[in-house]
N, C-alpha and C. Protein backbone atom coordinates (compact mmCIF):
# COMPACT_ATOMS: atom_id res chain seq x y z
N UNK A 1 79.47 37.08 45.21
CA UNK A 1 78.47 36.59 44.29
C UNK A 1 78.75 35.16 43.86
N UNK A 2 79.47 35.01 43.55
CA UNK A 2 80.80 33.42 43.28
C UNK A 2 80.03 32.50 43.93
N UNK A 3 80.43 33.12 45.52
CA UNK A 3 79.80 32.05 46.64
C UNK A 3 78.34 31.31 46.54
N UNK A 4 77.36 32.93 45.80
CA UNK A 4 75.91 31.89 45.73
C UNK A 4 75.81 30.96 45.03
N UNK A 5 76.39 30.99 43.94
CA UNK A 5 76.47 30.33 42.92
C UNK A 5 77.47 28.62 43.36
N UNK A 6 78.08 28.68 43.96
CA UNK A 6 78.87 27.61 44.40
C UNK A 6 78.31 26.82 45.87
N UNK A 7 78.26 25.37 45.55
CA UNK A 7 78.28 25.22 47.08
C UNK A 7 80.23 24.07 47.41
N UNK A 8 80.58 24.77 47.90
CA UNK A 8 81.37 23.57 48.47
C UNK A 8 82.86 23.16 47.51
N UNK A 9 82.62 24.81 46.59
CA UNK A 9 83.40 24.94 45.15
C UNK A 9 83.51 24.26 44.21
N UNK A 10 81.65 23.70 44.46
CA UNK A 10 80.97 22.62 42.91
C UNK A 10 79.68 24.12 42.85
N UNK A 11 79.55 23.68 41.55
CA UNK A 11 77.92 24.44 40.95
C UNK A 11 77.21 23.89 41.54
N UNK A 12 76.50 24.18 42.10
CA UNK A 12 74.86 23.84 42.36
C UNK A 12 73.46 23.70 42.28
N UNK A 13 73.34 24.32 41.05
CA UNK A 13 72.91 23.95 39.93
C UNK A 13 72.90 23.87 38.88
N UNK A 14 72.32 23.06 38.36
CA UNK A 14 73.11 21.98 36.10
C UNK A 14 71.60 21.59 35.76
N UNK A 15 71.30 22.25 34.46
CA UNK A 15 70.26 22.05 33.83
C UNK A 15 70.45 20.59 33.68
N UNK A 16 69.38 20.36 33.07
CA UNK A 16 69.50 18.64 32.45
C UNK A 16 69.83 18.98 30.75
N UNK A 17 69.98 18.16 29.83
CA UNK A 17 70.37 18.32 28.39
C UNK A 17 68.57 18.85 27.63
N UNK A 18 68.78 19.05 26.78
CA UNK A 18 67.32 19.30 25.73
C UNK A 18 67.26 18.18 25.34
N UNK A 19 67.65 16.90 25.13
CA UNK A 19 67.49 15.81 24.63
C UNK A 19 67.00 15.12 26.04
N UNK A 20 67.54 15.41 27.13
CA UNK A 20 66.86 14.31 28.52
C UNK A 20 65.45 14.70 28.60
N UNK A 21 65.71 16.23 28.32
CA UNK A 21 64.26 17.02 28.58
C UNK A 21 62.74 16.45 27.94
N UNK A 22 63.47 16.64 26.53
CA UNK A 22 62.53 15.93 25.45
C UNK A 22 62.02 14.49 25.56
N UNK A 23 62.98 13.59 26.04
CA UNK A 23 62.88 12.41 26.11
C UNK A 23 61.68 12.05 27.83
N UNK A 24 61.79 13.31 28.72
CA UNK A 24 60.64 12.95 29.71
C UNK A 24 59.37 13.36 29.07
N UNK A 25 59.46 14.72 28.36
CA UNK A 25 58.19 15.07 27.69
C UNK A 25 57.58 14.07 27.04
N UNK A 26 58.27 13.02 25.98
CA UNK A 26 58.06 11.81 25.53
C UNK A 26 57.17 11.03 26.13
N UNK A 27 58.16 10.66 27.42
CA UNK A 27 57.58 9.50 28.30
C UNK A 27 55.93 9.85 29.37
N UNK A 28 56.35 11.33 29.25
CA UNK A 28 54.76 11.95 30.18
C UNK A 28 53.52 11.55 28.70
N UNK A 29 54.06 12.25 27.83
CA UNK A 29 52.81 12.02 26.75
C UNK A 29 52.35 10.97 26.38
N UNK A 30 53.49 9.99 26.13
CA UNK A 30 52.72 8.27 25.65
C UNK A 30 52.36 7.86 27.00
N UNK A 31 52.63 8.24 27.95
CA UNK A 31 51.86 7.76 29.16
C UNK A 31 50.19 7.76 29.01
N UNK A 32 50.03 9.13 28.77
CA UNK A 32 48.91 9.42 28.61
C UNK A 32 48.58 9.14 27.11
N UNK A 33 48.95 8.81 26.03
CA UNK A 33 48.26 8.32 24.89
C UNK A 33 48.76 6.86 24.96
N UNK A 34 49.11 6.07 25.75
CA UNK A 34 48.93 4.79 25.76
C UNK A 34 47.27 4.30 26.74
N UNK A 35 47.31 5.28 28.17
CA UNK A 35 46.28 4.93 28.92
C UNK A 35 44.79 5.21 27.68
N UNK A 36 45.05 6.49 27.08
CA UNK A 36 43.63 6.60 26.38
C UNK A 36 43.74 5.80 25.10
N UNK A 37 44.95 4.73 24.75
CA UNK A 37 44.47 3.55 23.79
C UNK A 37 43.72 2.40 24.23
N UNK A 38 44.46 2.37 25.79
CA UNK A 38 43.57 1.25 26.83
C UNK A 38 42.24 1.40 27.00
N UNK A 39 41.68 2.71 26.89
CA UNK A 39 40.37 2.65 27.61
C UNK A 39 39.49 2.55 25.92
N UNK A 40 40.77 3.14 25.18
CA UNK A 40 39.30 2.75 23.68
C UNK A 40 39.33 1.36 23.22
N UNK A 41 40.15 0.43 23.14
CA UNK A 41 40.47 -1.14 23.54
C UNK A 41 39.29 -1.58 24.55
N UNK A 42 38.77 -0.94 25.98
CA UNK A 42 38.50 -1.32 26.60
C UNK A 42 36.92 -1.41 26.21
N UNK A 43 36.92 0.24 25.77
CA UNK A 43 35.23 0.44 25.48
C UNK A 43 34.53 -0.36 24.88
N UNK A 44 35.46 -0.27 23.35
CA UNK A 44 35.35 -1.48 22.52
C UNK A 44 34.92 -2.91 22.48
N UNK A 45 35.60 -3.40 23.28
CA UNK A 45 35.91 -4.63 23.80
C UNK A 45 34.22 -4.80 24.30
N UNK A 46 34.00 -4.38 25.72
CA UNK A 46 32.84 -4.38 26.09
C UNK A 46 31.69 -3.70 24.68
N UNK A 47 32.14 -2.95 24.02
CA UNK A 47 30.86 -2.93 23.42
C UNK A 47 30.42 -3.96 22.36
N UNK A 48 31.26 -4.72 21.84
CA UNK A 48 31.14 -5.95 21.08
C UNK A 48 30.38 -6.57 22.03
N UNK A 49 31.24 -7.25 23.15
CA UNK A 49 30.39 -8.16 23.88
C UNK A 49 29.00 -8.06 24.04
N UNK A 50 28.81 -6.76 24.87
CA UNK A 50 27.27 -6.25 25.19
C UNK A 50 26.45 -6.43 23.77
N UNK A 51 26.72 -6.22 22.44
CA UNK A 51 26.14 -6.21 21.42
C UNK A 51 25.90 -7.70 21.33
N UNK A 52 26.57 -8.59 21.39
CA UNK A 52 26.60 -9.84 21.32
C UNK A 52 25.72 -10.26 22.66
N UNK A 53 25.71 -9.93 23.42
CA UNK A 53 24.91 -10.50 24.15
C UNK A 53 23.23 -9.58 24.13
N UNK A 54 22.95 -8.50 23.87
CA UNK A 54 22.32 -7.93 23.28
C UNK A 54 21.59 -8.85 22.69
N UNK A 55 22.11 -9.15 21.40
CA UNK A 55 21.49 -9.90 20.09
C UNK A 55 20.51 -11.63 21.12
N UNK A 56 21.38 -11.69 21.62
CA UNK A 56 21.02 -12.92 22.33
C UNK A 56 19.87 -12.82 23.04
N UNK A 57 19.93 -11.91 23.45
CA UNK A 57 18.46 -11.64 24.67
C UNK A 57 17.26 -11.13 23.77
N UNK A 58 17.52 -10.40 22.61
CA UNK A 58 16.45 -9.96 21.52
C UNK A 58 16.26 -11.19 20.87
N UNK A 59 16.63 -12.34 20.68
CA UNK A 59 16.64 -13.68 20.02
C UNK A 59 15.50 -14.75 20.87
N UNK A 60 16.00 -14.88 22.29
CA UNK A 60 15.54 -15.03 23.83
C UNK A 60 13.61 -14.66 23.56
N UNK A 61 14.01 -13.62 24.11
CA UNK A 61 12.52 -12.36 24.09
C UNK A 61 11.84 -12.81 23.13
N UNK A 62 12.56 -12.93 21.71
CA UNK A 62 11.30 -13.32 20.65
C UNK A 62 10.48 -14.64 20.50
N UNK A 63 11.04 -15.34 21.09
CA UNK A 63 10.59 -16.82 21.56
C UNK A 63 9.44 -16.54 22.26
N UNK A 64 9.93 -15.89 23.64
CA UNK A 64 8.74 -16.04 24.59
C UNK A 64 8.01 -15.03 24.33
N UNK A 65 7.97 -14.24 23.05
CA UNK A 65 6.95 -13.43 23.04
C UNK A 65 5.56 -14.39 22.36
N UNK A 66 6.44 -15.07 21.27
CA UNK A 66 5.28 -15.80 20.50
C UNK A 66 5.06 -14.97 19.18
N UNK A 67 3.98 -15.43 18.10
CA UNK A 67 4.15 -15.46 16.88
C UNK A 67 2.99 -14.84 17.23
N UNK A 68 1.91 -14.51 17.82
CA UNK A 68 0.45 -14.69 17.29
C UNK A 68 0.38 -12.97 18.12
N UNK A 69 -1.28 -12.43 17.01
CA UNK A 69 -1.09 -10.81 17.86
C UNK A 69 -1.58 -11.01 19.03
N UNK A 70 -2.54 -12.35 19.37
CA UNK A 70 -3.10 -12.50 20.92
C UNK A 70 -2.30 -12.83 21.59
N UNK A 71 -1.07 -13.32 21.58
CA UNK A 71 -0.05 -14.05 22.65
C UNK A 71 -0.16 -13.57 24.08
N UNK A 72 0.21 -12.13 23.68
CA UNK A 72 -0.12 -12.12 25.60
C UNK A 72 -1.31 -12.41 26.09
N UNK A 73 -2.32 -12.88 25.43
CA UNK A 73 -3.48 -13.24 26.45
C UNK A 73 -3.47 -14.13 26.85
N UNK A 74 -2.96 -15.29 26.61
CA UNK A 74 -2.54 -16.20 27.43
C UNK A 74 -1.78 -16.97 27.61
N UNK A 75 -0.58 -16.17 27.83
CA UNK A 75 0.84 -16.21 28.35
C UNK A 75 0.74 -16.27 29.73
N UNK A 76 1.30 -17.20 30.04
CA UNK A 76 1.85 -18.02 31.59
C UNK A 76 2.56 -16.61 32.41
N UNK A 77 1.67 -16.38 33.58
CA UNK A 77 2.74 -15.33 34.66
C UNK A 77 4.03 -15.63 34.60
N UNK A 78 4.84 -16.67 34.59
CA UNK A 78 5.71 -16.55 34.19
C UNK A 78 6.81 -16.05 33.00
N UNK A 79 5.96 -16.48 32.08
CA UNK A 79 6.42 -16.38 30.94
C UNK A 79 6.50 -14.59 30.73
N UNK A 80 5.59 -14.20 31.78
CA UNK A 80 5.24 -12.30 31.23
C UNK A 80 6.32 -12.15 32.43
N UNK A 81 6.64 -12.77 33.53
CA UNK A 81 7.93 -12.21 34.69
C UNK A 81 9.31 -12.12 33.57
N UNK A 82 9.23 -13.50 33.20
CA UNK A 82 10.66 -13.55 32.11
C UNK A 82 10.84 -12.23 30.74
N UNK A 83 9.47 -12.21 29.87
CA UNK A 83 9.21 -10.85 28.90
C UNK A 83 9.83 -9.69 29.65
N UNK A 84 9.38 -9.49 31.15
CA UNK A 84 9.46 -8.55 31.40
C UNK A 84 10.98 -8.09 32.25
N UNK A 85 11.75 -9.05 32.35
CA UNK A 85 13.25 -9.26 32.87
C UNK A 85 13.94 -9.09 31.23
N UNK A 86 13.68 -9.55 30.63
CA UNK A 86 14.24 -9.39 28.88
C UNK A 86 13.81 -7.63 28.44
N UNK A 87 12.86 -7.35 28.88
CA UNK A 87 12.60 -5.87 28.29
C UNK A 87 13.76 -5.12 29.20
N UNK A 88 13.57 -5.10 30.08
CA UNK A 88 14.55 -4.27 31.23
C UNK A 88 16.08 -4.86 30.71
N UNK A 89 16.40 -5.73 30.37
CA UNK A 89 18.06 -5.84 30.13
C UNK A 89 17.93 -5.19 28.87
N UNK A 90 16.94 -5.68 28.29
CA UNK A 90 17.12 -4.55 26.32
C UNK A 90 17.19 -3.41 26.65
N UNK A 91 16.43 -2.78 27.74
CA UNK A 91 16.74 -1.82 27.68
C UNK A 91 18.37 -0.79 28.16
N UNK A 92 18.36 -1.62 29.63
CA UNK A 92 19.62 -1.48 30.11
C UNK A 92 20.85 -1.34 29.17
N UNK A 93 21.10 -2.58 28.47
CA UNK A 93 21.49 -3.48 27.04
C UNK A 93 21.93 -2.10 26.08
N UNK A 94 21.31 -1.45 25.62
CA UNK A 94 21.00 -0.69 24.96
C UNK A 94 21.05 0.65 25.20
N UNK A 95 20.76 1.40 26.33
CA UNK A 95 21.36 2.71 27.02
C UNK A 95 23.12 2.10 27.31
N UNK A 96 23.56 1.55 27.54
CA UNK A 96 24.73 1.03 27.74
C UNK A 96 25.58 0.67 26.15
N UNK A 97 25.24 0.39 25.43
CA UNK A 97 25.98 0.55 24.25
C UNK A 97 25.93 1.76 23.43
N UNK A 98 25.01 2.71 23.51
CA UNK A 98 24.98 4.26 23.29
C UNK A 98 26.07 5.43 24.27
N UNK A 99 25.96 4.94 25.37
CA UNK A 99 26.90 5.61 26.17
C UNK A 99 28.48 4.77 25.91
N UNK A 100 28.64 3.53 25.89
CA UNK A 100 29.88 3.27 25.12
C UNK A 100 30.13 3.82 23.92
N UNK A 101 29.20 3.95 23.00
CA UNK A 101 29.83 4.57 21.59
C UNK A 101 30.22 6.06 21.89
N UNK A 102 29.74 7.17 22.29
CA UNK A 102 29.63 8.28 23.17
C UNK A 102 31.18 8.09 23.40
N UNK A 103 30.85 7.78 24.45
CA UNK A 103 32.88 7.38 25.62
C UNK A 103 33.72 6.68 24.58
N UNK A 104 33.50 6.55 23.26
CA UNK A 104 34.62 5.44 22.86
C UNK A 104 35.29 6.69 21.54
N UNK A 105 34.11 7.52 21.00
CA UNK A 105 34.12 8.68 20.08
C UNK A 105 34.74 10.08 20.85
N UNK A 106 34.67 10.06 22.10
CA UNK A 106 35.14 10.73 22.89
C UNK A 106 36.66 10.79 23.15
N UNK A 107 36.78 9.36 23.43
CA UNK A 107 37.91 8.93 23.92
C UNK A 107 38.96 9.22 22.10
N UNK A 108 38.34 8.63 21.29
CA UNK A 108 39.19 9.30 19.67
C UNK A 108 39.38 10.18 19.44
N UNK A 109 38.36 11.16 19.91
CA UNK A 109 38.98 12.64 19.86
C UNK A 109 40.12 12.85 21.03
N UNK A 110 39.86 12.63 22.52
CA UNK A 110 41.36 12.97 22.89
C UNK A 110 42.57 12.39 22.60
N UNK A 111 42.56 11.39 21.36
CA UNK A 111 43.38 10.82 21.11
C UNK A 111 43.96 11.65 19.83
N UNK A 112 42.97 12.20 19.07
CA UNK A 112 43.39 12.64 18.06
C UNK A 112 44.02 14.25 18.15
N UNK A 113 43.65 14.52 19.31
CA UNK A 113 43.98 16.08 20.26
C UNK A 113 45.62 15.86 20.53
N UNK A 114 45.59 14.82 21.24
CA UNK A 114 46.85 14.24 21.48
C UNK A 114 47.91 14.01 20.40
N UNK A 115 47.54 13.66 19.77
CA UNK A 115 49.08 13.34 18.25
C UNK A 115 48.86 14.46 17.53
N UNK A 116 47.54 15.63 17.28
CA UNK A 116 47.62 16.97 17.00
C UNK A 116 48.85 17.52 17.53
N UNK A 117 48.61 17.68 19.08
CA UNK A 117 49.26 19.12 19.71
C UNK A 117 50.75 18.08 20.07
N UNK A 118 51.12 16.50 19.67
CA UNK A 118 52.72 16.34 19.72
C UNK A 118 52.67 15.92 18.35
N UNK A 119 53.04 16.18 17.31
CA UNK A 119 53.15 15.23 16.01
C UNK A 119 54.42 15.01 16.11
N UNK A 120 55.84 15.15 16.91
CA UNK A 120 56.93 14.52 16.64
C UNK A 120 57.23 13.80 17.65
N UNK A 121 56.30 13.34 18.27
CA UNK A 121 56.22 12.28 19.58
C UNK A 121 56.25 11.03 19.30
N UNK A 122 56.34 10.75 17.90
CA UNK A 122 55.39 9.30 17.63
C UNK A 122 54.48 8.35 18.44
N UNK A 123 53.32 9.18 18.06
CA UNK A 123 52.95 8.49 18.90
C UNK A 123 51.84 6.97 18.32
């Protein structure tokens, strides 16, 4: 029985310590609660911008819409190609900063899942 247990009249197998153990569990978890700080940094990030540029194109648009309730009647084909390139990014614009807030509220909850189920991880 000796023998299985031995190779070569060394052990052959040696746990690792509870402290090495702990210390990979560590390093697996902030792995993963550092990547999901990156992506809410990231969401973020872009959703400012997009808002900011947002604002810009609703600023844009109101120009070439004009002041008056007849304006589009005689508004330059152009001027209704451009209205109508400004409506489509507002809109785009705008489904796109709803689905960032979505993914960014998302992303806080698995974050907050995360320092739940380790609270002595510091994380």
């Amino acid at each position: 029985m000796m023998r299985l247990l031995t190779h070569s009249g060394k052990a052959s197998f040696k746990a690792r310590s509870a402290q090495r153990d702990l210390e990979t569990d560590k390093a697996r978890v902030r792995s993963i609660a550092n990547s999901i700080k990156d992506s809410i940094k990231s969401a973020e990030a872009e959703h400012a911008g997009l808002s900011v540029r947002l604002q810009d194109v609703l600023a844009r648009a109101a120009v070439t819409f004009g002041s008056g309730s007849d304006e589009y009647l005689g508004r330059e084909p152009l001027d209704n190609h451009h209205q109508d390139l400004f409506s489509l990014d507002i809109v785009n614009a705008e489904r796109r900063i709803a689905e960032l807030a979505t993914t960014i509220g998302h992303l806080r909850c698995l974050n907050k899942a995360l320092v739940t189920r380790f609270p002595t991880f510091d994380l």
